[in-house]
Protein backbone atom coordinates (compact mmCIF):
# COMPACT_ATOMS: atom_id res chain seq x y z
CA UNK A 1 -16.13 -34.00 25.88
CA UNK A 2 -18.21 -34.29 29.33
CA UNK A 3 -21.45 -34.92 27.82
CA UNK A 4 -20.93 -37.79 25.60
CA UNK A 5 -18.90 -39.77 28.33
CA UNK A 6 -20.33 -42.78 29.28
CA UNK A 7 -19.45 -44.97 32.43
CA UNK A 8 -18.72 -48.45 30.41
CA UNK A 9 -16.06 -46.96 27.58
CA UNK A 10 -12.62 -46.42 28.76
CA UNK A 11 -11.42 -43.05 27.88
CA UNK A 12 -7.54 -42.39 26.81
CA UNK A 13 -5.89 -39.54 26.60
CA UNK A 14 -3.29 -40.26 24.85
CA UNK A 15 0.83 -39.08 24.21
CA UNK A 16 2.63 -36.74 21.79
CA UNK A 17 0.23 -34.43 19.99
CA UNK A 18 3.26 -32.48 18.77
CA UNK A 19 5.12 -35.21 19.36
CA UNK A 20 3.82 -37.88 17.19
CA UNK A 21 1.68 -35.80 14.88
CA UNK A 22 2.36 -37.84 11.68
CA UNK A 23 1.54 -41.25 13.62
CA UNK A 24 -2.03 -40.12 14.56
CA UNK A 25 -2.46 -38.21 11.37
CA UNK A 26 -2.53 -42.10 10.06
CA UNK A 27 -4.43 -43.79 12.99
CA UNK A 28 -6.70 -41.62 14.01
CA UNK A 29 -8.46 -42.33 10.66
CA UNK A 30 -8.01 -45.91 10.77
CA UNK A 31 -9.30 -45.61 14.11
CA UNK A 32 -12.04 -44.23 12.82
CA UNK A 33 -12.57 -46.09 9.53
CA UNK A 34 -12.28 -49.31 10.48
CA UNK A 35 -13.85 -49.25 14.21
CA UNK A 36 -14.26 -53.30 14.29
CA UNK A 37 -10.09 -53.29 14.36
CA UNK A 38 -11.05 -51.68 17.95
CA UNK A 39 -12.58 -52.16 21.09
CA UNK A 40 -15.96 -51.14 21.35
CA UNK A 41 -15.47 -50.08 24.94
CA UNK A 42 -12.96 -47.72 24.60
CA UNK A 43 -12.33 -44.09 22.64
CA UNK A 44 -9.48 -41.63 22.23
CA UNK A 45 -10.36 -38.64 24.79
CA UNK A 46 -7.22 -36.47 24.22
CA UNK A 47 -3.86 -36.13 22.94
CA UNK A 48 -1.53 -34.05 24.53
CA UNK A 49 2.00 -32.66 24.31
CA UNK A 50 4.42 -29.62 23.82
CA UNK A 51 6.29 -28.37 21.32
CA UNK A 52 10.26 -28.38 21.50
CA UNK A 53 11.79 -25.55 23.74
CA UNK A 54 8.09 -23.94 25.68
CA UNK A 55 9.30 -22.48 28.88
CA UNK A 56 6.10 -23.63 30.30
CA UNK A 57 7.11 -27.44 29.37
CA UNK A 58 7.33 -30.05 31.99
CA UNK A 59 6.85 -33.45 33.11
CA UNK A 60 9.32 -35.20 29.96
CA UNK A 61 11.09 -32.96 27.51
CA UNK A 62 9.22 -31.99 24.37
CA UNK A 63 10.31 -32.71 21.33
CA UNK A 64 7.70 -32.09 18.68
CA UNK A 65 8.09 -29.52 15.69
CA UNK A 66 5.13 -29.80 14.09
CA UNK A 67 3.07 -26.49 13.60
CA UNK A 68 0.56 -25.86 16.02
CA UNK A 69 -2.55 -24.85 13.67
CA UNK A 70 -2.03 -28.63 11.92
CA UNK A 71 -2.17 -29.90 14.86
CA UNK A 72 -5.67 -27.87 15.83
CA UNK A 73 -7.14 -28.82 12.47
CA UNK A 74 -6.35 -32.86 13.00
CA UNK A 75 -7.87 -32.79 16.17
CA UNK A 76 -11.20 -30.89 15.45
CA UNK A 77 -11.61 -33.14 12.35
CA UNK A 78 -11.62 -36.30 14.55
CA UNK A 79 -13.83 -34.15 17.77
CA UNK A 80 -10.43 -34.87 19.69
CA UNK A 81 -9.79 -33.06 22.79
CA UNK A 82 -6.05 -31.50 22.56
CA UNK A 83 -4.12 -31.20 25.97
CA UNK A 84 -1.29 -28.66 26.06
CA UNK A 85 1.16 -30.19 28.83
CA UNK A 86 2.66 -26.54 30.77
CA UNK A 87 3.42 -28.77 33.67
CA UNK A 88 6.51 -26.77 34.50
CA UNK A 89 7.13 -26.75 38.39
CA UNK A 90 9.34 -23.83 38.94
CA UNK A 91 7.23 -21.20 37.10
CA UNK A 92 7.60 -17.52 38.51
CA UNK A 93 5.60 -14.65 37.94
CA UNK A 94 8.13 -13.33 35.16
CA UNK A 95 7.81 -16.32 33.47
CA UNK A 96 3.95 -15.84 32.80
CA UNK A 97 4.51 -13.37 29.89
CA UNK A 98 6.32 -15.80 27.39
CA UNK A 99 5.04 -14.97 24.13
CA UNK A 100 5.33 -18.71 22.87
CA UNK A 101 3.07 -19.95 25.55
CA UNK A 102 0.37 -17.47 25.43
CA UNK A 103 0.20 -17.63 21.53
CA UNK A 104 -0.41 -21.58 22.24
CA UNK A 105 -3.03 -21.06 24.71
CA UNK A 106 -4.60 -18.04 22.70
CA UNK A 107 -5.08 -20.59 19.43
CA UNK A 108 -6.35 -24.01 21.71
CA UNK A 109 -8.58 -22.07 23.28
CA UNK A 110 -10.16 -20.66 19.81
CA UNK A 111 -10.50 -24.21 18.03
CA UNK A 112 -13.94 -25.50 18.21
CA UNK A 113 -16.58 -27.37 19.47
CA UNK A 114 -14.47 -29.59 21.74
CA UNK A 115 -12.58 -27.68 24.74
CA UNK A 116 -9.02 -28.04 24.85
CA UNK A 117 -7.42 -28.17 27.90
CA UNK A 118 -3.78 -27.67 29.57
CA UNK A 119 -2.11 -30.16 32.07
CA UNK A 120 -0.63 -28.25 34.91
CA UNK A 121 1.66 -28.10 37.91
CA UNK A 122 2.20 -24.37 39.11
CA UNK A 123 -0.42 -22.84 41.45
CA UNK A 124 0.76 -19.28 39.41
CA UNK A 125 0.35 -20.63 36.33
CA UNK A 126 -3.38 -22.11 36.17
CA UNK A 127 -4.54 -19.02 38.10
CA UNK A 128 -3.40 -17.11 35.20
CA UNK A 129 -4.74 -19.56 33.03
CA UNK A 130 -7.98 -19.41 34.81
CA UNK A 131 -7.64 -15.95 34.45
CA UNK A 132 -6.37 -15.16 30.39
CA UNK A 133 -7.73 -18.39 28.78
CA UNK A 134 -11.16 -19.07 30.58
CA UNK A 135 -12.05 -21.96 28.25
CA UNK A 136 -9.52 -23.99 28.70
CA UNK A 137 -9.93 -26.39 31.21
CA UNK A 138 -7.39 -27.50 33.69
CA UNK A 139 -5.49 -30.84 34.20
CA UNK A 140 -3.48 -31.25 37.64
CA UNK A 141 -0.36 -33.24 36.44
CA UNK A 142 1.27 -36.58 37.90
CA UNK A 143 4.50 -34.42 38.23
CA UNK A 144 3.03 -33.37 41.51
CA UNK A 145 3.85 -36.47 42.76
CA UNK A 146 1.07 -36.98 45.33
CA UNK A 147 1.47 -40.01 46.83
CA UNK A 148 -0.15 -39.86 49.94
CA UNK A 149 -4.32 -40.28 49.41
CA UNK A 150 -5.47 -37.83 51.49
CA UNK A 151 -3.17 -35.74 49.02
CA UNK A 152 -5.20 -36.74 46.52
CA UNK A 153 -8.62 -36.34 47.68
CA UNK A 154 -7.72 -32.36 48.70
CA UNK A 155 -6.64 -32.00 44.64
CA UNK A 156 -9.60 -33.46 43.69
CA UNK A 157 -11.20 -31.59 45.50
CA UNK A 158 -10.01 -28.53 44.00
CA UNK A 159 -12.97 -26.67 41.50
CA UNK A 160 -10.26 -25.41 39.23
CA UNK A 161 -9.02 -28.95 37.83
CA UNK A 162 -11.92 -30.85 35.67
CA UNK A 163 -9.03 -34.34 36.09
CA UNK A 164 -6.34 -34.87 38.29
CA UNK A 165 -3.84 -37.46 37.57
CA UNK A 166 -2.27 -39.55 40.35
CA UNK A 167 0.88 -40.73 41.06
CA UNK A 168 1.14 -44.33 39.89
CA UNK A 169 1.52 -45.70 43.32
CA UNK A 170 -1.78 -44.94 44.08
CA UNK A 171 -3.18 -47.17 41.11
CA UNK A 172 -4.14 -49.85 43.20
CA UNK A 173 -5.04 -48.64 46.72
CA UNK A 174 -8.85 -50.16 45.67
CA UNK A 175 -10.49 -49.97 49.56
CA UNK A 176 -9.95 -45.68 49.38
CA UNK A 177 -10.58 -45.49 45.71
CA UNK A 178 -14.01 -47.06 46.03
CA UNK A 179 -14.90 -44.67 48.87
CA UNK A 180 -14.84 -41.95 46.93
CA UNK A 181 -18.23 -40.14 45.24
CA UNK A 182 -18.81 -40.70 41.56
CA UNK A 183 -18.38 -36.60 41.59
CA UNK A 184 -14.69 -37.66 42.25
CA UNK A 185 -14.32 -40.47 40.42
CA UNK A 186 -15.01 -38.83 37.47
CA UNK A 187 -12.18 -36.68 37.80
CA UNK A 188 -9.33 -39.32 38.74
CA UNK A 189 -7.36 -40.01 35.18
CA UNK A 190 -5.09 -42.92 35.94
CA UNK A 191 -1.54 -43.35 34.73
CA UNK A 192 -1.42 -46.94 33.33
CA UNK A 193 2.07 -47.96 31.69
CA UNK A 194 4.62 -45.72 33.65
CA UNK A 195 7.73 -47.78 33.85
CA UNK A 196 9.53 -45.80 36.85
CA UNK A 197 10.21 -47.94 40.02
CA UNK A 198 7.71 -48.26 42.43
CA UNK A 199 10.08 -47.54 44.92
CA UNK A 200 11.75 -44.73 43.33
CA UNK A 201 11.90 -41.76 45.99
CA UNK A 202 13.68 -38.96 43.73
CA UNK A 203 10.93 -38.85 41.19
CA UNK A 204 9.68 -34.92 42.08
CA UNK A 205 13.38 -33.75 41.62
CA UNK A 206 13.34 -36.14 38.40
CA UNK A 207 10.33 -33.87 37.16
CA UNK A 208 12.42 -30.78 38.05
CA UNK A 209 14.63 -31.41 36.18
CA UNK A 210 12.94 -31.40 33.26
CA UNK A 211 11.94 -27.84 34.43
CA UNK A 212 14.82 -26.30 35.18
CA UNK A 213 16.42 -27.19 31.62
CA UNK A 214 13.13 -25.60 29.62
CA UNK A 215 13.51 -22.16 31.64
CA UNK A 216 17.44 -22.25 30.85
CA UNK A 217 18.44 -23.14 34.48
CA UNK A 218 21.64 -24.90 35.34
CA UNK A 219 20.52 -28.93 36.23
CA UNK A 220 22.62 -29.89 38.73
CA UNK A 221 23.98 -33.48 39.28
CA UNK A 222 20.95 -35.79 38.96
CA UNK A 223 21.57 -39.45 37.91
CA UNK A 224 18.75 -41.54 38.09
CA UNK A 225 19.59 -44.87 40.75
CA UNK A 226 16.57 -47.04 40.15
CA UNK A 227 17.23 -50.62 38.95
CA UNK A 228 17.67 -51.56 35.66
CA UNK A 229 17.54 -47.58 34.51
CA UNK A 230 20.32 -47.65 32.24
CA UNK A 231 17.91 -49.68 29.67
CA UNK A 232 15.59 -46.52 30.04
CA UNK A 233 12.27 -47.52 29.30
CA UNK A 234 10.75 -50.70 28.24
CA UNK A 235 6.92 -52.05 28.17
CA UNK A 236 7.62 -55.40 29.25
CA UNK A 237 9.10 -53.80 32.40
CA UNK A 238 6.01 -51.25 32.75
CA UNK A 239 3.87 -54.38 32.33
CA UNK A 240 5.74 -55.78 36.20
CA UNK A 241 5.46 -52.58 37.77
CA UNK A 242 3.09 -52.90 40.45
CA UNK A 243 1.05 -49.91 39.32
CA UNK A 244 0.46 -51.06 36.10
CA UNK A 245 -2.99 -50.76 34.73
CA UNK A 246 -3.91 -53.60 31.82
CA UNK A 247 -6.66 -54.16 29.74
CA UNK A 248 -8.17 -56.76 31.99
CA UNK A 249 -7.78 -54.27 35.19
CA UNK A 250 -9.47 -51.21 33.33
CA UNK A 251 -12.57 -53.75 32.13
CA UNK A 252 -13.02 -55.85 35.36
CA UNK A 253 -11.66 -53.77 38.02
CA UNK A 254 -11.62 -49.85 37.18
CA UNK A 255 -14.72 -49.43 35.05
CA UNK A 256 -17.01 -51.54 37.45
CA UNK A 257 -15.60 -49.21 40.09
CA UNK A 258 -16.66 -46.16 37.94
CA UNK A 259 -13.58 -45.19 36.58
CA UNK A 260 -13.26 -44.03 33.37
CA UNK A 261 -10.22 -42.00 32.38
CA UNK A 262 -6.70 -43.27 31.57
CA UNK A 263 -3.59 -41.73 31.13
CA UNK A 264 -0.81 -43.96 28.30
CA UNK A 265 2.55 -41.84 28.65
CA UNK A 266 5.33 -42.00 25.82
CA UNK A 267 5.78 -38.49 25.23
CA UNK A 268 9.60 -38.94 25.25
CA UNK A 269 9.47 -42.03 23.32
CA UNK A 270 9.50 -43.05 19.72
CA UNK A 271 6.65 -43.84 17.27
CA UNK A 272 7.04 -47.18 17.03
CA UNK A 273 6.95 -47.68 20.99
CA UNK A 274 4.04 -45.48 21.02
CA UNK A 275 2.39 -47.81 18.21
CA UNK A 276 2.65 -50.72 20.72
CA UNK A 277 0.84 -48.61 23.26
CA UNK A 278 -2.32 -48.20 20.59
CA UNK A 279 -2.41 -52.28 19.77
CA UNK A 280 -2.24 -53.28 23.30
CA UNK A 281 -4.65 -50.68 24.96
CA UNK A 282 -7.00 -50.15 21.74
CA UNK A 283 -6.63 -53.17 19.52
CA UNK A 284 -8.49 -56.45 19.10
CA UNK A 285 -5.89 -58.92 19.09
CA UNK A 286 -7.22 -60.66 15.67
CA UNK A 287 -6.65 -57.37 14.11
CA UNK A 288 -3.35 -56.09 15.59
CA UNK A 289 -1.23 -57.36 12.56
CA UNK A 290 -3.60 -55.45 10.33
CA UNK A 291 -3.11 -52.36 11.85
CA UNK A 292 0.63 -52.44 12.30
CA UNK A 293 0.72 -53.19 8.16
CA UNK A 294 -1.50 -50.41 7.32
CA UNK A 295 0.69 -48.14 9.62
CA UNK A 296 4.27 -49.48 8.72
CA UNK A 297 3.64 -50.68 5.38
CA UNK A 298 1.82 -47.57 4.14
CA UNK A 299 3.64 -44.86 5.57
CA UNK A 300 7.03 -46.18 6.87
CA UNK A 301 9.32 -43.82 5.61
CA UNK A 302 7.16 -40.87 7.14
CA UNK A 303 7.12 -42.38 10.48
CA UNK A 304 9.88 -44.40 10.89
């Protein structure tokens, strides 16, 4: 994936590989197909996800069912990088041995030309990664909720991770951004559309969570207080959020600056939502009915 990257195409990685198999089994050959429904300055990087129940699991709870080796073969066939997302925070040592997990890593690290790659949290867990599954490479996940910048530049720093993601509050903070070397640059993946409030201070026990309920743990109490939060999410909210990251920002702000990875999230969100994610981000505007027919139209009752 490295070598072909160029420093004027936007790169996504993109939500719900296990997820949302049977969406991108239908657009990643239109995308492919018909590439003038597209923006020339962008491409699909990755696709990542979890299967339902992976102790491993973390950041939003996994939902997908769809059998791992169709999953391997859709990506290879489109030379799409597939991100396993073992972002759990609360890993211990006994937990390393799940059978599940390893069988995962084991086949995505086995599938081809293009690496695969895992999106982490635990210290423990990517030195065993780094460790069992050498090809692999590693993603440092937004769960670790770094939002102080000198935070940041000591992750990035870090020669085990080939991306780290940010926390969204950091999406803007331009003046220490631009400081940094192209060597880093390359490496930040920014988290465009999260919806959470910008002022939201329980977001790390948020992520655990999630954690706690894929290793079996009891939960506790946790509500979440931001405003509005009963509505859960919604992209015209994302869209006010002070971190978000448009099309306009990524063109004439990010990729001037050098940066070219971007992070959509949806994992825990439906097809259709994620489908609004593709036309805004990845589709010319003339063409956006045309791909929404050719996706509802055609294959409606699979999807939807």
């Amino acid at each position: 994936m490295d070598n072909r990257m160029r420093k004027d195409i936007a790169y996504y990685h993109l939500p719900g590989l296990f997820e949302f198999y049977e969406l991108y089994r239908v657009f990643l050959p239109l995308f492919h197909e018909h590439r003038e429904y597209f923006y020339d300055w962008c491409e699909i990087a990755s696709i990542y996800g979890a299967p339902a129940d992976c102790l491993w699991g973390g950041g939003r709870a996994g939902f997908g069912d769809c059998a791992p080796q169709k999953v391997l073969e859709l990506m290879r066939q489109y030379e799409v990088s597939a991100r396993l997302t073992f972002s759990n925070s609360l890993l211990k040592k006994e937990h390393l041995s799940d059978k599940k997990c390893n069988t995962l890593c084991a086949m995505f690290e086995n599938s081809g030309e293009v690496k695969n790659g895992v999106i982490v949290h635990s210290d423990l867990l990517a030195e065993y990664l780094q460790a069992n599954y050498p090809k692999l490479y590693l993603v440092s996940s937004t769960t670790k909720v770094l939002t102080e910048f000198g935070q940041l530049q000591d992750e990035i720093n870090r020669d085990e991770f080939r991306y780290v993601v940010p926390d969204f509050r950091l999406n803007k903070a331009f003046d220490r951004l631009d400081m940094l070397s192209m060597e880093q640059k390359d490496k930040i993946e920014f988290l465009c559309n999260e919806c959470c409030w910008f002022g939201c201070k329980d977001r790390k026990y948020c992520y655990e969570t999630v954690s706690r309920r894929n290793l079996g743990e009891e939960q506790g109490d946790f509500h979440c207080t931001a405003p509005d939060s009963e509505y859960g999410y919604l992209f015209s909210k994302a869209m006010t959020n002070p971190g978000f990251i448009g099309i306009r920002d990524i063109q004439h702000i990010y990729l001037p600056m050098g940066f070219s990875n971007f992070k959509i999230e949806g994992r825990s969100l439906g097809s259709a939502l994620i489908l609004e994610f593709l036309l805004y981000y990845m589709t010319r505007p003339e063409y956006q009915l045309q791909v929404r027919e050719k996706i509802y139209l055609d294959n409606m009752l699979d999807l939807f």
